[in-house]
C-alpha atoms as a PDB file:
ATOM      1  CA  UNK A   1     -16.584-129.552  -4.441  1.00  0.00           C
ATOM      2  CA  UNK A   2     -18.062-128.903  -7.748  1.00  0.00           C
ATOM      3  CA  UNK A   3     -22.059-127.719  -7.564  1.00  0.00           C
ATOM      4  CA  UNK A   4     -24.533-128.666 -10.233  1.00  0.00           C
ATOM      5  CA  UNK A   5     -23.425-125.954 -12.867  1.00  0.00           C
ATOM      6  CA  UNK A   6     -19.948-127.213 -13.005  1.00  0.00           C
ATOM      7  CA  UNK A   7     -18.298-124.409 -10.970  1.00  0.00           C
ATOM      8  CA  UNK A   8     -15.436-125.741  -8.166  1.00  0.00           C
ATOM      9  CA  UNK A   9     -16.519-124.134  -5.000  1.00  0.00           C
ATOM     10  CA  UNK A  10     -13.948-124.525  -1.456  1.00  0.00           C
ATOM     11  CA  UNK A  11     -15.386-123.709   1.791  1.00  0.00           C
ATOM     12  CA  UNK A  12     -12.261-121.439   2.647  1.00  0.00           C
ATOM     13  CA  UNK A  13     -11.030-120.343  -0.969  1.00  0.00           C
ATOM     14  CA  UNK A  14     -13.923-119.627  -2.563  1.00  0.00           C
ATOM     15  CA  UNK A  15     -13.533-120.436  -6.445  1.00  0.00           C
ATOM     16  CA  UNK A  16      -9.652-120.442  -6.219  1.00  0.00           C
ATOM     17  CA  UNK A  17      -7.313-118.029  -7.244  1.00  0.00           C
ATOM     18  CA  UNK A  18      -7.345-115.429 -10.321  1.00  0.00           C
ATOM     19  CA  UNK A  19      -5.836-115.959 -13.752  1.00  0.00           C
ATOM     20  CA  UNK A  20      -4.933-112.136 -13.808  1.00  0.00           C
ATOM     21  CA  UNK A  21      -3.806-112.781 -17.985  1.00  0.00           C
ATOM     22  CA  UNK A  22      -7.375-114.281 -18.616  1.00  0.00           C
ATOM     23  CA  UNK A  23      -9.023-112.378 -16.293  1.00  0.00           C
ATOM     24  CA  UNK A  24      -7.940-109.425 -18.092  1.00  0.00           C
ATOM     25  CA  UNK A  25      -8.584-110.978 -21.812  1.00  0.00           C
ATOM     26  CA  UNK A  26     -12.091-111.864 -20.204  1.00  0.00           C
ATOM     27  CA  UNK A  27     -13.068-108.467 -19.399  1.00  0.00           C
ATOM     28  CA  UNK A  28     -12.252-106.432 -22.844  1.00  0.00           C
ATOM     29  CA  UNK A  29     -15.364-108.671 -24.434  1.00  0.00           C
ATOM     30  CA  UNK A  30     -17.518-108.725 -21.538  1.00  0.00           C
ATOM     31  CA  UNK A  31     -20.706-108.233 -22.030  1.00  0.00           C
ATOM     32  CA  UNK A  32     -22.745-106.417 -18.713  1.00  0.00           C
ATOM     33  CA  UNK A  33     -26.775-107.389 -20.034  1.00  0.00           C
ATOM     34  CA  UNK A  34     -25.202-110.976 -21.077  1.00  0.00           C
ATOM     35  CA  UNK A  35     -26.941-112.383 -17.428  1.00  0.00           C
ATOM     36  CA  UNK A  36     -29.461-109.861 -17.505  1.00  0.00           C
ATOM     37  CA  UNK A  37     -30.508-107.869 -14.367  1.00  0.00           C
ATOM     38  CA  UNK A  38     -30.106-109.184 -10.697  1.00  0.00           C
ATOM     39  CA  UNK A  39     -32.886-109.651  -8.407  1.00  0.00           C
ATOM     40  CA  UNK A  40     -33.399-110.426  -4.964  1.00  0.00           C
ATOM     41  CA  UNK A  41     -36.410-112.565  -3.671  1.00  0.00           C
ATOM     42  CA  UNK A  42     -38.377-112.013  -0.823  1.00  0.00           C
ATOM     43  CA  UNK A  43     -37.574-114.523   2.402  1.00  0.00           C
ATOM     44  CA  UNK A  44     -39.107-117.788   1.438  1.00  0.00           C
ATOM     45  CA  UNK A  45     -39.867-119.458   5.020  1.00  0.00           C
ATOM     46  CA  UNK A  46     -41.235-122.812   6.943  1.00  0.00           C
ATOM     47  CA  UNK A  47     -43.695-120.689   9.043  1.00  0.00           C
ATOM     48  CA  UNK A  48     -46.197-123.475   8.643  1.00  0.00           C
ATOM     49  CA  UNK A  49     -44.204-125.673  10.147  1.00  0.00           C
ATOM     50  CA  UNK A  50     -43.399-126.648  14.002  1.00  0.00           C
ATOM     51  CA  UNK A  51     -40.371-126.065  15.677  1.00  0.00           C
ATOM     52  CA  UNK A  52     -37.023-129.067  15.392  1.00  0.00           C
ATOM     53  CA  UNK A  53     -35.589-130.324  17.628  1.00  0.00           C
ATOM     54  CA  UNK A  54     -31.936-131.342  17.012  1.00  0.00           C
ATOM     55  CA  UNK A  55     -31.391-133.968  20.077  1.00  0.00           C
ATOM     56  CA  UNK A  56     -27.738-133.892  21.311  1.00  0.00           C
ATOM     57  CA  UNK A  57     -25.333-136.372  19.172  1.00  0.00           C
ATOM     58  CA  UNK A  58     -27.902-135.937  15.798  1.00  0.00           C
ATOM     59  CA  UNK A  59     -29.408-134.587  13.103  1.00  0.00           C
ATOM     60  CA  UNK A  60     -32.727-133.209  11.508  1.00  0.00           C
ATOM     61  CA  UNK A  61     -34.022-132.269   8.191  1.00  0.00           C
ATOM     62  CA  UNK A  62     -36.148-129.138   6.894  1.00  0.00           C
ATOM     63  CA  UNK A  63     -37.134-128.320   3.763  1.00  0.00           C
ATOM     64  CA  UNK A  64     -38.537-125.188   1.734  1.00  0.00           C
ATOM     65  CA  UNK A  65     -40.073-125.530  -1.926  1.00  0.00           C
ATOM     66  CA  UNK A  66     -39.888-122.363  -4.265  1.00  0.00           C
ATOM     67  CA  UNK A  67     -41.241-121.572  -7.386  1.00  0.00           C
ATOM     68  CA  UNK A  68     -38.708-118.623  -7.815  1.00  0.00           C
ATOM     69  CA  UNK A  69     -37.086-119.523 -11.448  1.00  0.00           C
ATOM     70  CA  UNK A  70     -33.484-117.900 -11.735  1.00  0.00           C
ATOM     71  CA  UNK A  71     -29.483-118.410 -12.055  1.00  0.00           C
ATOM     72  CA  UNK A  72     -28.692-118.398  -8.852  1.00  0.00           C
ATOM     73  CA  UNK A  73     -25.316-116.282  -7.444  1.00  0.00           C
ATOM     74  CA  UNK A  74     -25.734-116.182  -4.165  1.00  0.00           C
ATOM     75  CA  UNK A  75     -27.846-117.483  -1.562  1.00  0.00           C
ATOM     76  CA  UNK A  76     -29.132-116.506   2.580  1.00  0.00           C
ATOM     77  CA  UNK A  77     -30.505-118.331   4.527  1.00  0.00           C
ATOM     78  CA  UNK A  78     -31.701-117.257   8.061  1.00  0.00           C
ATOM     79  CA  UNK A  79     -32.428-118.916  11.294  1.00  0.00           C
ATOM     80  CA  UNK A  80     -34.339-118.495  13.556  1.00  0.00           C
ATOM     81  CA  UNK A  81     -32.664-120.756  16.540  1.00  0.00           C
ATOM     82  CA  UNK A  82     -31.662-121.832  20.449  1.00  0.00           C
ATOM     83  CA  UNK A  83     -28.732-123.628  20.622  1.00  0.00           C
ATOM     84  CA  UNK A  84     -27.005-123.283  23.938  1.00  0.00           C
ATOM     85  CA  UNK A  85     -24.432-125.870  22.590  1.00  0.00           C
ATOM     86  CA  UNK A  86     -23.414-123.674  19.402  1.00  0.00           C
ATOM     87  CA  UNK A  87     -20.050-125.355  19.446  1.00  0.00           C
ATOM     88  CA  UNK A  88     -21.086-128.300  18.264  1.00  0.00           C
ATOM     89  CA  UNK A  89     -23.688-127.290  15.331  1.00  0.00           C
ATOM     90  CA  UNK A  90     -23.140-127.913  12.398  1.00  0.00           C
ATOM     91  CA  UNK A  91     -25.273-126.581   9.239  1.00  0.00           C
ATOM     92  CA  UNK A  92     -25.948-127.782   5.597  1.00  0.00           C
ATOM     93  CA  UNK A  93     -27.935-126.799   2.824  1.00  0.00           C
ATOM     94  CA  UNK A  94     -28.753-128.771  -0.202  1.00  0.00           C
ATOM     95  CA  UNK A  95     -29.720-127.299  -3.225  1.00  0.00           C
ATOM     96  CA  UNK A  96     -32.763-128.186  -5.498  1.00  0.00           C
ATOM     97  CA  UNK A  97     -30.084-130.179  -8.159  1.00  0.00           C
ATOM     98  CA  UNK A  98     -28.337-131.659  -5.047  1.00  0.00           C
ATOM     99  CA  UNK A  99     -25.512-129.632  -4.171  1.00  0.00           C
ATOM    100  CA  UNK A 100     -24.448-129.945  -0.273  1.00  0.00           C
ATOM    101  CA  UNK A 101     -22.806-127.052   1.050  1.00  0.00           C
ATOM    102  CA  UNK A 102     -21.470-126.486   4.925  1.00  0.00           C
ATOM    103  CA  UNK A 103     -22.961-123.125   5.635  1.00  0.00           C
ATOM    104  CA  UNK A 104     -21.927-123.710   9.265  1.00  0.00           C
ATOM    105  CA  UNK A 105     -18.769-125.556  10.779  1.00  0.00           C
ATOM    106  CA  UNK A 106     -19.005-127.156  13.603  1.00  0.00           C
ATOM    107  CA  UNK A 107     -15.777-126.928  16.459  1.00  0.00           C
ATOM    108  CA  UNK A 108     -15.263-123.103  15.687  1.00  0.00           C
ATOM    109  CA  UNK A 109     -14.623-120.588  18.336  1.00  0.00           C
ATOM    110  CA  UNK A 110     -18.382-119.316  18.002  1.00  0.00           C
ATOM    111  CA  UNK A 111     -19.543-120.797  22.067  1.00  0.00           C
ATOM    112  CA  UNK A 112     -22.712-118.267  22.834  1.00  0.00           C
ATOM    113  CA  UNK A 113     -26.016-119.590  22.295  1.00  0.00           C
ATOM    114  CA  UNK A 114     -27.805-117.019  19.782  1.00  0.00           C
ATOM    115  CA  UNK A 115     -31.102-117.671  21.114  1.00  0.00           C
ATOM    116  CA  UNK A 116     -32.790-115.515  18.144  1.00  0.00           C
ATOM    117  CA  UNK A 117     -31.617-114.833  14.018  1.00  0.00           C
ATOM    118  CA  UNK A 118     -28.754-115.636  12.917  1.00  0.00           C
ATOM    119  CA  UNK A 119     -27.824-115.266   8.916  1.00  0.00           C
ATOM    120  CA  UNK A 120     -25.460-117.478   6.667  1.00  0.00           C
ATOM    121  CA  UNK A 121     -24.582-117.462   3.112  1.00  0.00           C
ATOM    122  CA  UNK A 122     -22.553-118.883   0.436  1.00  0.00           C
ATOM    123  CA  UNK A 123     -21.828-117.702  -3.296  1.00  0.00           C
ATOM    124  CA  UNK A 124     -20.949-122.004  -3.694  1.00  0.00           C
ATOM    125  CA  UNK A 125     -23.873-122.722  -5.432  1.00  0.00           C
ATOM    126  CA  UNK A 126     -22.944-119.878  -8.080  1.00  0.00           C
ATOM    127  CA  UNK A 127     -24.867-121.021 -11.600  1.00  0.00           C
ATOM    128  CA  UNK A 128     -27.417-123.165 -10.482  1.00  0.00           C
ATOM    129  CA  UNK A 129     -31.209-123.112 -10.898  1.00  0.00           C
ATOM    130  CA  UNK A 130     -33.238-121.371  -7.812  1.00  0.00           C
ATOM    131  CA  UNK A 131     -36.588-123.317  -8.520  1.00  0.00           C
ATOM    132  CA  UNK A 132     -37.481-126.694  -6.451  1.00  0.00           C
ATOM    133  CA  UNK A 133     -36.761-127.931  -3.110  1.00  0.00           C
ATOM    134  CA  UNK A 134     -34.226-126.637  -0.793  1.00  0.00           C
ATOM    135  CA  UNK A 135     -32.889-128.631   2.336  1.00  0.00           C
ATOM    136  CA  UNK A 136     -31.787-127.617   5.548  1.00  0.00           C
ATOM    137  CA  UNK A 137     -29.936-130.256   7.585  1.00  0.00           C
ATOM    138  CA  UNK A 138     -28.957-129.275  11.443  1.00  0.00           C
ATOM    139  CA  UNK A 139     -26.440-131.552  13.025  1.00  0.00           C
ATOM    140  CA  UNK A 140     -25.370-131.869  16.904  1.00  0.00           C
ATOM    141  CA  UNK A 141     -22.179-133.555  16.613  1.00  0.00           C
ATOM    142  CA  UNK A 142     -21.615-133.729  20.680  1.00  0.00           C
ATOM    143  CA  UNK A 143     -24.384-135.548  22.856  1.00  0.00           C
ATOM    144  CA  UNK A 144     -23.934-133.262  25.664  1.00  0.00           C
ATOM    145  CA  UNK A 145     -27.602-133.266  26.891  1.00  0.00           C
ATOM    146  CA  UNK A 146     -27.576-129.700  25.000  1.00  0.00           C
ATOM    147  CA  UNK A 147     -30.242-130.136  22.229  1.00  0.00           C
ATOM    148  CA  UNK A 148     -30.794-127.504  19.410  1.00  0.00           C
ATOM    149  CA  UNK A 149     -34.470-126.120  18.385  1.00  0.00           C
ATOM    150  CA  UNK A 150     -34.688-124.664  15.023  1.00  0.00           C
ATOM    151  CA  UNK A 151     -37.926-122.311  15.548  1.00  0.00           C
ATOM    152  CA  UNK A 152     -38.009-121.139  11.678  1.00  0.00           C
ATOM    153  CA  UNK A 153     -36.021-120.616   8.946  1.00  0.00           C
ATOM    154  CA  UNK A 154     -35.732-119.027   5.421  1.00  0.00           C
ATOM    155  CA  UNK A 155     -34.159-118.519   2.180  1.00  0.00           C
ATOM    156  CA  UNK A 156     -33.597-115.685   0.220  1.00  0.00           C
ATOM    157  CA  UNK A 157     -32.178-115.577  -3.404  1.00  0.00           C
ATOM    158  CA  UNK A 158     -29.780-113.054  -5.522  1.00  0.00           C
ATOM    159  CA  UNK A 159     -30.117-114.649  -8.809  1.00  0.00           C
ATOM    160  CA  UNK A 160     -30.242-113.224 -12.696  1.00  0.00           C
ATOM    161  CA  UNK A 161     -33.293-114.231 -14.992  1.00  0.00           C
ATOM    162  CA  UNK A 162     -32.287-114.623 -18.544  1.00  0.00           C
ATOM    163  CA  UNK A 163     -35.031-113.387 -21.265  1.00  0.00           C
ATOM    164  CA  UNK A 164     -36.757-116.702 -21.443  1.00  0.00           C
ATOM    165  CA  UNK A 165     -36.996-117.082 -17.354  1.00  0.00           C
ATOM    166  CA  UNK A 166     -38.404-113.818 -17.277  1.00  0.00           C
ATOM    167  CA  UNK A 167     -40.982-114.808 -19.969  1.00  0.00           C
ATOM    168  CA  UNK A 168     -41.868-117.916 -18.431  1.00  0.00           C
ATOM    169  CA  UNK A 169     -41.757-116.229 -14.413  1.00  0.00           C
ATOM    170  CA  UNK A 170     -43.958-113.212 -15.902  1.00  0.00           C
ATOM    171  CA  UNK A 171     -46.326-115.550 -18.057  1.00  0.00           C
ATOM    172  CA  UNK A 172     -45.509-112.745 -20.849  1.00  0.00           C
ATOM    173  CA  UNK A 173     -45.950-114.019 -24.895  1.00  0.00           C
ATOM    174  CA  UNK A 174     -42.639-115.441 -25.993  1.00  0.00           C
ATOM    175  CA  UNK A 175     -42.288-113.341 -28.742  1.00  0.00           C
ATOM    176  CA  UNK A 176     -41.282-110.632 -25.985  1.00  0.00           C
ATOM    177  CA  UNK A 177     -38.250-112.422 -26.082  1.00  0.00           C
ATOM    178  CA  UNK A 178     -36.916-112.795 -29.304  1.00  0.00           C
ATOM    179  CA  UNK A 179     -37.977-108.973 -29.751  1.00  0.00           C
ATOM    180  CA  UNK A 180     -35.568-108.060 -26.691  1.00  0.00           C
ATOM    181  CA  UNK A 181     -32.726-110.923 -28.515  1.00  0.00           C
ATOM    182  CA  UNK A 182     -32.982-108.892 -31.604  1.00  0.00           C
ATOM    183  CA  UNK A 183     -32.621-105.900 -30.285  1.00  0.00           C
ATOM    184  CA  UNK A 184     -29.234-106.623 -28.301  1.00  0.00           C
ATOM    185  CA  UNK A 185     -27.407-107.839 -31.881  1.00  0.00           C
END
């Protein structure tokens, strides 16, 4: 799968395997400020919302909007859930540029309801921008008479704001910036 910034992303390998020669020609003009300094939002959530219910054999929707402007590197998203038939759940988020990722397989060996929070990541959507709509999508893939209900859930963001982001997040004057870009030659 590629995501919206161009990056390949695979569910079990990750962004593939290392170029140890480049790798190590990559790192002797790296530049540590070049993304500028990480930060970690606070839990955006759905508390307004009701509780979903996920009937047995099919799916529902959620969705969070942010305002939290950012590269994004790597993303959580918690839930707050009863699903006695686990097994069968599957989980996907989509991002605000329309990257699907599986944050949740269904068919694993994970069979005990969690009946409370449960937390799941991915790093897939590595590059992309943090601000707009996020989409949660629950699916039952077993009509088994065991529904799901989805009682809340949230997202929280590790991203990087680059001097203009963090001009434009702060509402600072945009001379800030090229002061800072000056500075760093």
């Amino acid at each position: 799968m590629d995501n919206a910034a161009g990056y390949s992303h695979h569910n079990w390998y990750g962004f593939g395997r290392f170029d140890v020669d480049r790798a190590v020609a990559l790192a002797t003009d790296y530049d540590s400020t070049a993304l500028g300094p990480q930060t970690i939002s606070v839990w955006e959530d759905n508390v307004s919302e009701e509780a979903i219910t996920v009937p047995a054999g099919n799916e529902a929707t959620s969705s969070i909007t942010t305002t939290v402007r950012g590269t994004l590197e790597f993303v959580r998203v918690r839930l707050d859930l009863s699903a006695p038939g686990i097994k069968e759940m599957g989980v996907r988020l989509t991002s605000p540029s329309g990257t699907t990722v599986t944050l949740f397989q269904p068919k694993t060996h994970v069979d005990t309801d969690p009946a409370g929070v449960i937390y799941l990541a991915t790093s897939a959507l590595y590059g992309e921008s943090t601000d707009g709509t996020w989409t949660l999508r629950l699916f039952d893939h077993e009509d088994d008479g065991l529904d799901i209900t989805l009682n809340a859930w949230a997202i929280k963001f590790f991203y990087h704001c680059h001097c203009q982001q963090i001009v434009l997040c702060l509402g600072l004057d945009s001379s800030l910036c090229d002061l800072h870009n000056s500075r760093r030659r």
